[in-house]
PDB file of N, CA and C in Angstrom:
ATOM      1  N   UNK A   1       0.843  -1.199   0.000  1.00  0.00           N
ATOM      2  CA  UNK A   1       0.000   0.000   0.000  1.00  0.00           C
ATOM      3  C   UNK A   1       0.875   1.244   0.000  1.00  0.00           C
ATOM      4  N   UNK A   2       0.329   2.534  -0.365  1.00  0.00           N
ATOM      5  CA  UNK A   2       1.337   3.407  -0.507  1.00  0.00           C
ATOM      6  C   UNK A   2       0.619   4.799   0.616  1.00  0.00           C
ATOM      7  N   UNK A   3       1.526   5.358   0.753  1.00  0.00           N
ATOM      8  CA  UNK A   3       1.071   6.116   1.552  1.00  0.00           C
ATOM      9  C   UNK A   3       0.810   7.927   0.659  1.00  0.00           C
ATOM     10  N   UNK A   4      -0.303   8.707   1.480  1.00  0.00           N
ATOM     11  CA  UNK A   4      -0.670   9.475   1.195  1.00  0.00           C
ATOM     12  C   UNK A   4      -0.815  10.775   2.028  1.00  0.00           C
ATOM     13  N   UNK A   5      -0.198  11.701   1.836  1.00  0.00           N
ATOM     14  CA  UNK A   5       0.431  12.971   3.310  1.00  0.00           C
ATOM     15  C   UNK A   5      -0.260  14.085   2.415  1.00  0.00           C
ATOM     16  N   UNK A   6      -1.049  14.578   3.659  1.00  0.00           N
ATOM     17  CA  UNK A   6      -2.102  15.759   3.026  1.00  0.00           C
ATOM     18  C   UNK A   6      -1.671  16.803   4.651  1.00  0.00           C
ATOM     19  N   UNK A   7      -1.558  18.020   4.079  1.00  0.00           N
ATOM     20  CA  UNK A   7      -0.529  18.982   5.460  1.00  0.00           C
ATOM     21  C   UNK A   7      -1.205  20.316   4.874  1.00  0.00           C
ATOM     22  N   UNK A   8      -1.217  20.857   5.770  1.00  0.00           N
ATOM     23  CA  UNK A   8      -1.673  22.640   5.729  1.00  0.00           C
ATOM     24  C   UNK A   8      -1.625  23.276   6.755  1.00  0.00           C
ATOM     25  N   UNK A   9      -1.343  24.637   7.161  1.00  0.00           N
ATOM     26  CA  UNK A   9      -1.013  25.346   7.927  1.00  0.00           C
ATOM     27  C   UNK A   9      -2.547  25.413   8.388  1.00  0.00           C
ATOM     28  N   UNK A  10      -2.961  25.678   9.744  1.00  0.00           N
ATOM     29  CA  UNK A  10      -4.256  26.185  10.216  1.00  0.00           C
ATOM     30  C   UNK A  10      -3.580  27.395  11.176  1.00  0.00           C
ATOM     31  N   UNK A  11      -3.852  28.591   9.946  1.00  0.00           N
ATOM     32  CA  UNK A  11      -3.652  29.917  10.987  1.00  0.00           C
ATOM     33  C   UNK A  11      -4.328  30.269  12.566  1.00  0.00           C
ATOM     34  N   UNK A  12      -5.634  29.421  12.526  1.00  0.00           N
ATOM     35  CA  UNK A  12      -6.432  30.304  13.253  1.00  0.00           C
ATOM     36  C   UNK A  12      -5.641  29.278  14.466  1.00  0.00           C
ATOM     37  N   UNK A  13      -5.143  28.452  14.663  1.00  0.00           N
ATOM     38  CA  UNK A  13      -4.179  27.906  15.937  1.00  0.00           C
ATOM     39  C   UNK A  13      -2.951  27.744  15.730  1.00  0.00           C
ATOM     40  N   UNK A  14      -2.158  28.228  14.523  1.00  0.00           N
ATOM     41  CA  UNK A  14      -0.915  28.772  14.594  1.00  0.00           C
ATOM     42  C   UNK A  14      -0.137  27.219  14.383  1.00  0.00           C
ATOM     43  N   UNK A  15      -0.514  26.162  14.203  1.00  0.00           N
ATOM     44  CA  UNK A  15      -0.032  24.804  13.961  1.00  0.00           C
ATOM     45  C   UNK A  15      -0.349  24.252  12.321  1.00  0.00           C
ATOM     46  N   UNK A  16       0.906  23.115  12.177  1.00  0.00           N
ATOM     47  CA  UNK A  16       0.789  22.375  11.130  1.00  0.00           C
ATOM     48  C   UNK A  16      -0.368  21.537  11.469  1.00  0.00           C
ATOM     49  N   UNK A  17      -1.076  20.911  10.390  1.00  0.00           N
ATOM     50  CA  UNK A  17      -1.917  19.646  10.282  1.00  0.00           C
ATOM     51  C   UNK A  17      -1.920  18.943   9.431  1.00  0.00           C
ATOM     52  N   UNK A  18      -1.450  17.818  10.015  1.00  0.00           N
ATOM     53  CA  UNK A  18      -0.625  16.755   8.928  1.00  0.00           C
ATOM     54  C   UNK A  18      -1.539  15.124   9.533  1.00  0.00           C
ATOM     55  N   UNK A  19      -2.177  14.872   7.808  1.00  0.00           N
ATOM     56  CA  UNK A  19      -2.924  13.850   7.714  1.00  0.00           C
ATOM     57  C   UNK A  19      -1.935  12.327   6.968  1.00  0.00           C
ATOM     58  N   UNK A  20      -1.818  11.097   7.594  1.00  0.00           N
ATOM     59  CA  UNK A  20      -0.763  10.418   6.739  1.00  0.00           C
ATOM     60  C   UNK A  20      -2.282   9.339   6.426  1.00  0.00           C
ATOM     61  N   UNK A  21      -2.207   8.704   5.773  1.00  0.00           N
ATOM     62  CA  UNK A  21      -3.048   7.701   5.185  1.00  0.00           C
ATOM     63  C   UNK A  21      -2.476   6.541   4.027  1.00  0.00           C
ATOM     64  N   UNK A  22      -2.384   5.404   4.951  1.00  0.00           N
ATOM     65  CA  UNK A  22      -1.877   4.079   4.243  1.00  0.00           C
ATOM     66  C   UNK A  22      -0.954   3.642   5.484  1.00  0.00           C
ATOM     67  N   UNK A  23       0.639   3.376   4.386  1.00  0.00           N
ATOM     68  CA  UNK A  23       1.343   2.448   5.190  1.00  0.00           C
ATOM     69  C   UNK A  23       3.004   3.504   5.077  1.00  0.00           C
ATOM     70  N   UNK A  24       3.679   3.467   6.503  1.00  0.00           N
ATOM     71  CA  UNK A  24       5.321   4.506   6.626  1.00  0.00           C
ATOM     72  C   UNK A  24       5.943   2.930   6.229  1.00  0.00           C
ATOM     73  N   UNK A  25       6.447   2.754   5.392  1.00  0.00           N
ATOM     74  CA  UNK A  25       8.127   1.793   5.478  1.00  0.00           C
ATOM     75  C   UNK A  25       9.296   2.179   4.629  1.00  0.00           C
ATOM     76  N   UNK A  26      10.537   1.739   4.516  1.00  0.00           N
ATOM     77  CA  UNK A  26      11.360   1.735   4.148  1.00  0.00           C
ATOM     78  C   UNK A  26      11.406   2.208   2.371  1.00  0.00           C
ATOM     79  N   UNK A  27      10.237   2.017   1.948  1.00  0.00           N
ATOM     80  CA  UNK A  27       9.603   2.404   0.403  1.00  0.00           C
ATOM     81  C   UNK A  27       9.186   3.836  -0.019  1.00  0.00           C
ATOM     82  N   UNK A  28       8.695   4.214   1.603  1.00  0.00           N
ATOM     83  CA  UNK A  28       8.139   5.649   1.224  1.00  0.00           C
ATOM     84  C   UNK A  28       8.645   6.838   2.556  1.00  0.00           C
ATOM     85  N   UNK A  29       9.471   6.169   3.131  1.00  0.00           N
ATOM     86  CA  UNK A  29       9.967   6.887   4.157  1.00  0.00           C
ATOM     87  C   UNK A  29      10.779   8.548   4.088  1.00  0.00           C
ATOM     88  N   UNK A  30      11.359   8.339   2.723  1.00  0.00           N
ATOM     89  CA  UNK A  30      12.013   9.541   2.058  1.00  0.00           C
ATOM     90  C   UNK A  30      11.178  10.903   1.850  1.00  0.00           C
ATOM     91  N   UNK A  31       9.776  10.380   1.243  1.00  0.00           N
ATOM     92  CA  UNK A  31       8.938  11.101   0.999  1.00  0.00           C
ATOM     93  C   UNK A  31       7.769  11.774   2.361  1.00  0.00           C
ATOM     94  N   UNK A  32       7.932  11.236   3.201  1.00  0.00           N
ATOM     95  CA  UNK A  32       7.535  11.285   4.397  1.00  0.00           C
ATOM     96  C   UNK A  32       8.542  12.272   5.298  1.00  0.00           C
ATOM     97  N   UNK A  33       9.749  12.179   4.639  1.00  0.00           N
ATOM     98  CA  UNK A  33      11.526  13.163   5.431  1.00  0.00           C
ATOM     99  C   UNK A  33      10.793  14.153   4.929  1.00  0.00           C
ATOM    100  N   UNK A  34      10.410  14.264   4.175  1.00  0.00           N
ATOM    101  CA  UNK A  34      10.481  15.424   2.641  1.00  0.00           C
ATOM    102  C   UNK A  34       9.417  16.202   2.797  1.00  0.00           C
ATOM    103  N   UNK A  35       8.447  16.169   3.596  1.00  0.00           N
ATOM    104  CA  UNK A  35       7.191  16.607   3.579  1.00  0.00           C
ATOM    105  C   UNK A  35       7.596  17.426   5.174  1.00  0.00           C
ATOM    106  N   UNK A  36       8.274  16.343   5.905  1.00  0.00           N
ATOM    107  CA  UNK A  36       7.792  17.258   7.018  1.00  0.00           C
ATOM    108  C   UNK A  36       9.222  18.393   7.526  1.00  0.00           C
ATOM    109  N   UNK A  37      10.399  17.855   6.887  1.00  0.00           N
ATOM    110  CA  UNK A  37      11.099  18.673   6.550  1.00  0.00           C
ATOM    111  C   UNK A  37      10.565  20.380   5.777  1.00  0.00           C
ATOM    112  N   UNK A  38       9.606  20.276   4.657  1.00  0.00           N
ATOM    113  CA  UNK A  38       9.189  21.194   3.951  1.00  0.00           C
ATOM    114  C   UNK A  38       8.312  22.213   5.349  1.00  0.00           C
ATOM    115  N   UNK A  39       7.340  21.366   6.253  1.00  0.00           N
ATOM    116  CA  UNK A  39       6.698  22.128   7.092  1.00  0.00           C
ATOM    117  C   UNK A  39       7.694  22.698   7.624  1.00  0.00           C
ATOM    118  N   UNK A  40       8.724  22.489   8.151  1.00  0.00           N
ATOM    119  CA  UNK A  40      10.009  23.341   8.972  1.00  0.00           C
ATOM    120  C   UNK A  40      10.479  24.804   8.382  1.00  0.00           C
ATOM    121  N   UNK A  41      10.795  24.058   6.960  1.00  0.00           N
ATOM    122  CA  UNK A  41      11.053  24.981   6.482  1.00  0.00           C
ATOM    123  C   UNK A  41      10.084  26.212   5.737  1.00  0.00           C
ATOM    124  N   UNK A  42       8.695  26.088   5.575  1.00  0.00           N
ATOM    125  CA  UNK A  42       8.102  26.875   5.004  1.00  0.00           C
ATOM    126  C   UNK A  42       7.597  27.563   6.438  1.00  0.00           C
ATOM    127  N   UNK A  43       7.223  26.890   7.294  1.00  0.00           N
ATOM    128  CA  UNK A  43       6.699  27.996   8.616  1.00  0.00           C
ATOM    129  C   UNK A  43       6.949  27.767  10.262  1.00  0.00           C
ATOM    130  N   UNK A  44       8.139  27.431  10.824  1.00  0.00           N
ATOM    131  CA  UNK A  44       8.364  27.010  12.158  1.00  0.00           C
ATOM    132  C   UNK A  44       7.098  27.779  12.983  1.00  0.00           C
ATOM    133  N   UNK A  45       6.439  25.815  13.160  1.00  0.00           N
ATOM    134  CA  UNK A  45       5.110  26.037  14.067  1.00  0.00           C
ATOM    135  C   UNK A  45       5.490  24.782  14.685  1.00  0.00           C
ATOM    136  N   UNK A  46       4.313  24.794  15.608  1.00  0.00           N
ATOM    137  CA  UNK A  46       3.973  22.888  15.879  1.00  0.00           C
ATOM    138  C   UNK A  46       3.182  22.463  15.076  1.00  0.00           C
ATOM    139  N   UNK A  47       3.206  20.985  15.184  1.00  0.00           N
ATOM    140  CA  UNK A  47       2.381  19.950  14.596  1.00  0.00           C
ATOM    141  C   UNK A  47       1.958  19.307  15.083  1.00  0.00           C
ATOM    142  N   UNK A  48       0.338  18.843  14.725  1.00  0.00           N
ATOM    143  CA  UNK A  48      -0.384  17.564  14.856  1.00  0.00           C
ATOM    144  C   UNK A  48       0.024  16.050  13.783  1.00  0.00           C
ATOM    145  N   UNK A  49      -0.193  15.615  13.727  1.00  0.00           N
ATOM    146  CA  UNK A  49      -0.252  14.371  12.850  1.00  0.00           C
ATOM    147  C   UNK A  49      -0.984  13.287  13.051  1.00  0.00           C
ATOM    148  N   UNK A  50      -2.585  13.480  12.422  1.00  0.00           N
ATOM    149  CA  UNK A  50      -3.525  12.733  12.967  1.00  0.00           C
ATOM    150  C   UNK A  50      -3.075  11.211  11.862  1.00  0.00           C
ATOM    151  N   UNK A  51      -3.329  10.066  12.803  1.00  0.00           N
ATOM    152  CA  UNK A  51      -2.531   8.895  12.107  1.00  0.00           C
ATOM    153  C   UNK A  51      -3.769   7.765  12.158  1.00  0.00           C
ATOM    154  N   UNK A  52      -5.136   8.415  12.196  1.00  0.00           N
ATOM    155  CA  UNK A  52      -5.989   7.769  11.763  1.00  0.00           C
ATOM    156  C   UNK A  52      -6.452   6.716  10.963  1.00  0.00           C
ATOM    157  N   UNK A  53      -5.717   6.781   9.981  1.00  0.00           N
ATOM    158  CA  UNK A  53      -5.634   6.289   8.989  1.00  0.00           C
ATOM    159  C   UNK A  53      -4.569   5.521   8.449  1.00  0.00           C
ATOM    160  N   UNK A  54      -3.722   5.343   9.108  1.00  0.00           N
ATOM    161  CA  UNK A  54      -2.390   4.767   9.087  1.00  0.00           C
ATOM    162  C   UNK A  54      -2.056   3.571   9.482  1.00  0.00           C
ATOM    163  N   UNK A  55      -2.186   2.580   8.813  1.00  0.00           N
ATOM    164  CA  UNK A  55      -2.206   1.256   9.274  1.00  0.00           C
ATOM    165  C   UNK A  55      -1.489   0.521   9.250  1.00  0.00           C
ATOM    166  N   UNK A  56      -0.206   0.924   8.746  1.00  0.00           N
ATOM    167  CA  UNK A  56       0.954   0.286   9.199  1.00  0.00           C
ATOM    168  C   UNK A  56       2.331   1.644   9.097  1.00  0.00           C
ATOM    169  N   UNK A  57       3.477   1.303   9.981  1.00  0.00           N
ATOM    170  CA  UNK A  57       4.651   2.030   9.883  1.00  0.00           C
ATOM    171  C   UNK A  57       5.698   1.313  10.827  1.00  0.00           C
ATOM    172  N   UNK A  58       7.012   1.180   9.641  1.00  0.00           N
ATOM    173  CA  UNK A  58       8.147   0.505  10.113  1.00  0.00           C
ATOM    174  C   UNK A  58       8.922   1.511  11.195  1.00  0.00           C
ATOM    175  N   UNK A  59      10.210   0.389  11.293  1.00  0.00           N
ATOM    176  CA  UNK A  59      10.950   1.434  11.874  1.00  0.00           C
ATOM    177  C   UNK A  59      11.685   2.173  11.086  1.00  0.00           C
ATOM    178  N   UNK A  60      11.611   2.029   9.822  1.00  0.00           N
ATOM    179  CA  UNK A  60      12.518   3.227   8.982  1.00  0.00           C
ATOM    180  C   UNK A  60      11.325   4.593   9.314  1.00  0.00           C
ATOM    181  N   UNK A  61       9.930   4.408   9.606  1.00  0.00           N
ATOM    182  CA  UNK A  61       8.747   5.124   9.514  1.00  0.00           C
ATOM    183  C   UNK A  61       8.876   6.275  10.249  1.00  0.00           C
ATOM    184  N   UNK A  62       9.296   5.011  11.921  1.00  0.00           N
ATOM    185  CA  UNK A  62       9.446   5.843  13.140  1.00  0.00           C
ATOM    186  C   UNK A  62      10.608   6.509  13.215  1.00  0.00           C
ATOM    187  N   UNK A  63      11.767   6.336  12.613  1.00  0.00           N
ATOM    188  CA  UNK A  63      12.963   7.184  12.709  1.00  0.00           C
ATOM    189  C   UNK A  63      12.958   8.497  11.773  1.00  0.00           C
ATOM    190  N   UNK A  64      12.479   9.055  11.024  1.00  0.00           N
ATOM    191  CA  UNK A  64      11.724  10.150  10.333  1.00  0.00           C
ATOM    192  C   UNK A  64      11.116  10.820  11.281  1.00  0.00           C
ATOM    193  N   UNK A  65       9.849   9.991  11.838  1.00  0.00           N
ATOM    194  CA  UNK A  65       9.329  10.719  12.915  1.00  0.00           C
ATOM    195  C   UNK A  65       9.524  11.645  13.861  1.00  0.00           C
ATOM    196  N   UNK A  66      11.013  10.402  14.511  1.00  0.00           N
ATOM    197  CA  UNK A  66      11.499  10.596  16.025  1.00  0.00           C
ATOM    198  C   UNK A  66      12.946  11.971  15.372  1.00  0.00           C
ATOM    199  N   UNK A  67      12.923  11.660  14.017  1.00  0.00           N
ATOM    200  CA  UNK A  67      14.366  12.978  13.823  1.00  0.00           C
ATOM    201  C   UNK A  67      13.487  14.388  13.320  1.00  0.00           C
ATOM    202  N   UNK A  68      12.315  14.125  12.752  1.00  0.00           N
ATOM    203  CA  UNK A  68      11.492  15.762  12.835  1.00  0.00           C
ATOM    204  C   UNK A  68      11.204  15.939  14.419  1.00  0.00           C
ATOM    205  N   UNK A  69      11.155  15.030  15.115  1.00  0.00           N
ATOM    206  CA  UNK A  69      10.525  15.968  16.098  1.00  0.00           C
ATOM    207  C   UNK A  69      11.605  16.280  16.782  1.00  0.00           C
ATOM    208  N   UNK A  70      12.987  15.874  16.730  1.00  0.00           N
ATOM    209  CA  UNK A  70      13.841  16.300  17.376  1.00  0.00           C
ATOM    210  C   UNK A  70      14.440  18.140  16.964  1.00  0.00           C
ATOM    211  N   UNK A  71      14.338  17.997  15.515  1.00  0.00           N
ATOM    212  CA  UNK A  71      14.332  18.832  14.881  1.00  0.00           C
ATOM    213  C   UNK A  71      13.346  20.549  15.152  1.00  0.00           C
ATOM    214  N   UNK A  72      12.141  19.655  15.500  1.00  0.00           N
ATOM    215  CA  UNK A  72      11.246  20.485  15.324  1.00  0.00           C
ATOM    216  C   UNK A  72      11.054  20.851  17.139  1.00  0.00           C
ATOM    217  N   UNK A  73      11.784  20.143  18.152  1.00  0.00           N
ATOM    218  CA  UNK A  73      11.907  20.594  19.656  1.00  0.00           C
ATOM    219  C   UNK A  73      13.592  21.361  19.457  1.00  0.00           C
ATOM    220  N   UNK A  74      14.389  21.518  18.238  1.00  0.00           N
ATOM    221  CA  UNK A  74      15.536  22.271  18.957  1.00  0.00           C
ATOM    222  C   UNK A  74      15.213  23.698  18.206  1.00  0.00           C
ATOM    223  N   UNK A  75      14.076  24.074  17.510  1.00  0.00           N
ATOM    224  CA  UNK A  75      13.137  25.092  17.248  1.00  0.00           C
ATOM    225  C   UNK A  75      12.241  25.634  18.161  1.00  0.00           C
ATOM    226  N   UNK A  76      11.881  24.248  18.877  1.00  0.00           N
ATOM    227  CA  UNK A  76      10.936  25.193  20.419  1.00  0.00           C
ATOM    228  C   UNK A  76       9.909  24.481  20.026  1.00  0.00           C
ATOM    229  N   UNK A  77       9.378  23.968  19.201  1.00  0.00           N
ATOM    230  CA  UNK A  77       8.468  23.682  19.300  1.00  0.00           C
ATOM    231  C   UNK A  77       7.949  21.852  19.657  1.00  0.00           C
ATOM    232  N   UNK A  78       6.805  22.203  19.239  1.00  0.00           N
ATOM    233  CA  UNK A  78       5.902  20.402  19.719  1.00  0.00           C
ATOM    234  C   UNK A  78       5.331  19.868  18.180  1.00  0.00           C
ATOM    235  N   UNK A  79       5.872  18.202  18.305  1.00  0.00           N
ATOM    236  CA  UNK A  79       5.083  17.713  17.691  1.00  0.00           C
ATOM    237  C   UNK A  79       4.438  16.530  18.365  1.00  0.00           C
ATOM    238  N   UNK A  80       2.823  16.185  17.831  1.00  0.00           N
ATOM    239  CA  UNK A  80       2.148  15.189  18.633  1.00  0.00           C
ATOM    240  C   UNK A  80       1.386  14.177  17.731  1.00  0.00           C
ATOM    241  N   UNK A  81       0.915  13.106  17.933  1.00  0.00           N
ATOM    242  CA  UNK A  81       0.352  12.234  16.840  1.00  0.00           C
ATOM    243  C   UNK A  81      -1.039  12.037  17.390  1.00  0.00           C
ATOM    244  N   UNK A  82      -1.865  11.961  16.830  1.00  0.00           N
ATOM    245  CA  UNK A  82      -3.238  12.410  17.474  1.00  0.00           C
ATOM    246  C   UNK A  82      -4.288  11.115  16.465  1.00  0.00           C
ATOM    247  N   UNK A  83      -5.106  10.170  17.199  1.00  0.00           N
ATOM    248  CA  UNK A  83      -5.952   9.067  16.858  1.00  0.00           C
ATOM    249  C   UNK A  83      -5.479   7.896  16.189  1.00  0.00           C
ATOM    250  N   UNK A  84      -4.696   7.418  17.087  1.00  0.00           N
ATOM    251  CA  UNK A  84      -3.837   6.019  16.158  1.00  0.00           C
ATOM    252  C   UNK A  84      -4.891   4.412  16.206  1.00  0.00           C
ATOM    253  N   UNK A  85      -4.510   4.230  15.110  1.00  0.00           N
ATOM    254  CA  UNK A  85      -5.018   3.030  15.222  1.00  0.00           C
ATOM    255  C   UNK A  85      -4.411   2.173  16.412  1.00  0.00           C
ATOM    256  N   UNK A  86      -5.608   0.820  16.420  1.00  0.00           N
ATOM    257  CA  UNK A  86      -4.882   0.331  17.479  1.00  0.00           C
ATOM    258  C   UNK A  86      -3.964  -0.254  17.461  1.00  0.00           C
ATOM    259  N   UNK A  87      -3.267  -0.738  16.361  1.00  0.00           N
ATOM    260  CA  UNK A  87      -2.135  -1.304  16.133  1.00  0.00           C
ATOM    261  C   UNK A  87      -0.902  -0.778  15.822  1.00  0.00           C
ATOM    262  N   UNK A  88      -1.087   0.760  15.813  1.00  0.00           N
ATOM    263  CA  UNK A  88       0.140   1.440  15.403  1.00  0.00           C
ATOM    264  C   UNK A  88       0.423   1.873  17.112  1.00  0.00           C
ATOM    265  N   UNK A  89      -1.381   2.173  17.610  1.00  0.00           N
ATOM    266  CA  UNK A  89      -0.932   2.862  19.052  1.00  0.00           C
ATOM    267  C   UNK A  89       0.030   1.892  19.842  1.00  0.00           C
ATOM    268  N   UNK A  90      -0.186   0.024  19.522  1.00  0.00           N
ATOM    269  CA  UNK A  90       0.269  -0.887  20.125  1.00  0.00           C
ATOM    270  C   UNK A  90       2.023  -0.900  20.575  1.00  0.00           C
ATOM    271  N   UNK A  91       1.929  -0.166  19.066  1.00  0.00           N
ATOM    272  CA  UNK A  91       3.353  -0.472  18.024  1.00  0.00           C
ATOM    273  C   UNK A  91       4.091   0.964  18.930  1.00  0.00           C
ATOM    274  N   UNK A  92       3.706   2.098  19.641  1.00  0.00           N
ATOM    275  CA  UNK A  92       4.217   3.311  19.938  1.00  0.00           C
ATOM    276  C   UNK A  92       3.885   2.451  21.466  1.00  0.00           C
ATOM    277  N   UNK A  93       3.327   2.428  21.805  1.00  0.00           N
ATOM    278  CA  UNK A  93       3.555   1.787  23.598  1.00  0.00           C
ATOM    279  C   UNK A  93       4.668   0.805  23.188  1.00  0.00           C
ATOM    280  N   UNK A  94       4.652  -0.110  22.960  1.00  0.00           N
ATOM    281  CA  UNK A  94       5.982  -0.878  23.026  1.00  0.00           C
ATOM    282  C   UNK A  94       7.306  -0.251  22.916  1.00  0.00           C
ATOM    283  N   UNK A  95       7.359   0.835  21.813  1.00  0.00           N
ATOM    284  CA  UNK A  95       8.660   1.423  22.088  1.00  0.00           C
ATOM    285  C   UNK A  95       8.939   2.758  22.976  1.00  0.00           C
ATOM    286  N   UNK A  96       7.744   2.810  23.486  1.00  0.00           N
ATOM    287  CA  UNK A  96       7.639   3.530  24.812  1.00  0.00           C
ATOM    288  C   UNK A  96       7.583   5.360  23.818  1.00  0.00           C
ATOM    289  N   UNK A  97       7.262   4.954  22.375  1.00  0.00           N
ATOM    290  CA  UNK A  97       7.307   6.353  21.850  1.00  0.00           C
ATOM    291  C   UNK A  97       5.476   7.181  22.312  1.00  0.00           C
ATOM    292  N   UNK A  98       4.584   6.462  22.656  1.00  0.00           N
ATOM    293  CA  UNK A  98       3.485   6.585  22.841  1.00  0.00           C
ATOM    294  C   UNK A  98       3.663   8.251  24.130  1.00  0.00           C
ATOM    295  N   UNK A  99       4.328   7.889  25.181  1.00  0.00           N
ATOM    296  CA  UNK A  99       4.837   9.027  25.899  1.00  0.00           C
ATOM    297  C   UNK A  99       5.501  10.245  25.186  1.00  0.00           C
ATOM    298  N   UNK A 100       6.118  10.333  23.980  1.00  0.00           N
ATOM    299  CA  UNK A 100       6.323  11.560  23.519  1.00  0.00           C
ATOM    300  C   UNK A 100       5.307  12.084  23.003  1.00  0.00           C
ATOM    301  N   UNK A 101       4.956  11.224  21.937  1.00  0.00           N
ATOM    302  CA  UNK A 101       4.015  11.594  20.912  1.00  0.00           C
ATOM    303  C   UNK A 101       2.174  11.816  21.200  1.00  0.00           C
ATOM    304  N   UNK A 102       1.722  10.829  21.645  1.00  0.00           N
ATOM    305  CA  UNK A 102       0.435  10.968  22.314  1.00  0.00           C
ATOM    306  C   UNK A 102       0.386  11.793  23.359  1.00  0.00           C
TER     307      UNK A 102
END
């Protein structure tokens, strides 16, 4: 399955909103750098990333993740992942990423 990243600024709360839909692995992980890299660079805000829809992501997925948000905390700001499935939420408690991100 391929994945699909839909993002837009919402002025009226001053944050990114970033929709992923499908599957993060090692196939599309670049394009996933590339997107949220672009939010950095077009407007240092925070981000949501509702992962609703996201039904699978490797660990090439989560290391993208875990290096924007490092990125995006030595800017000041927050990023958070907001309605995971239950198998991705499973997949973020086990690596104890569920505490940053949720």
């Amino acid at each position: 399955m391929s994945l699909e990243i839909r993002r837009e600024f919402n002025a009226e709360e001053r944050r990114w909103d970033m929709v992923l839909t499908g599957e993060v692995d090692i196939s599309n992980a670049a394009q996933l750098r590339g997107e949220l890299n672009k939010m950095l660079e077009e407007k240092a805000a925070p981000a949501t990333i509702d992962i609703k829809d996201l039904s699978y992501i490797d660990s090439t997925g989560l290391g993208v993740i875990i290096g924007a948000y490092e990125r995006m905390k030595e800017h000041g700001y927050a990023m958070k992942m907001v309605n995971p499935a239950k198998n991705v939420e499973k997949l973020l408690k086990i690596t104890s990423l569920d505490r940053i991100f949720l």
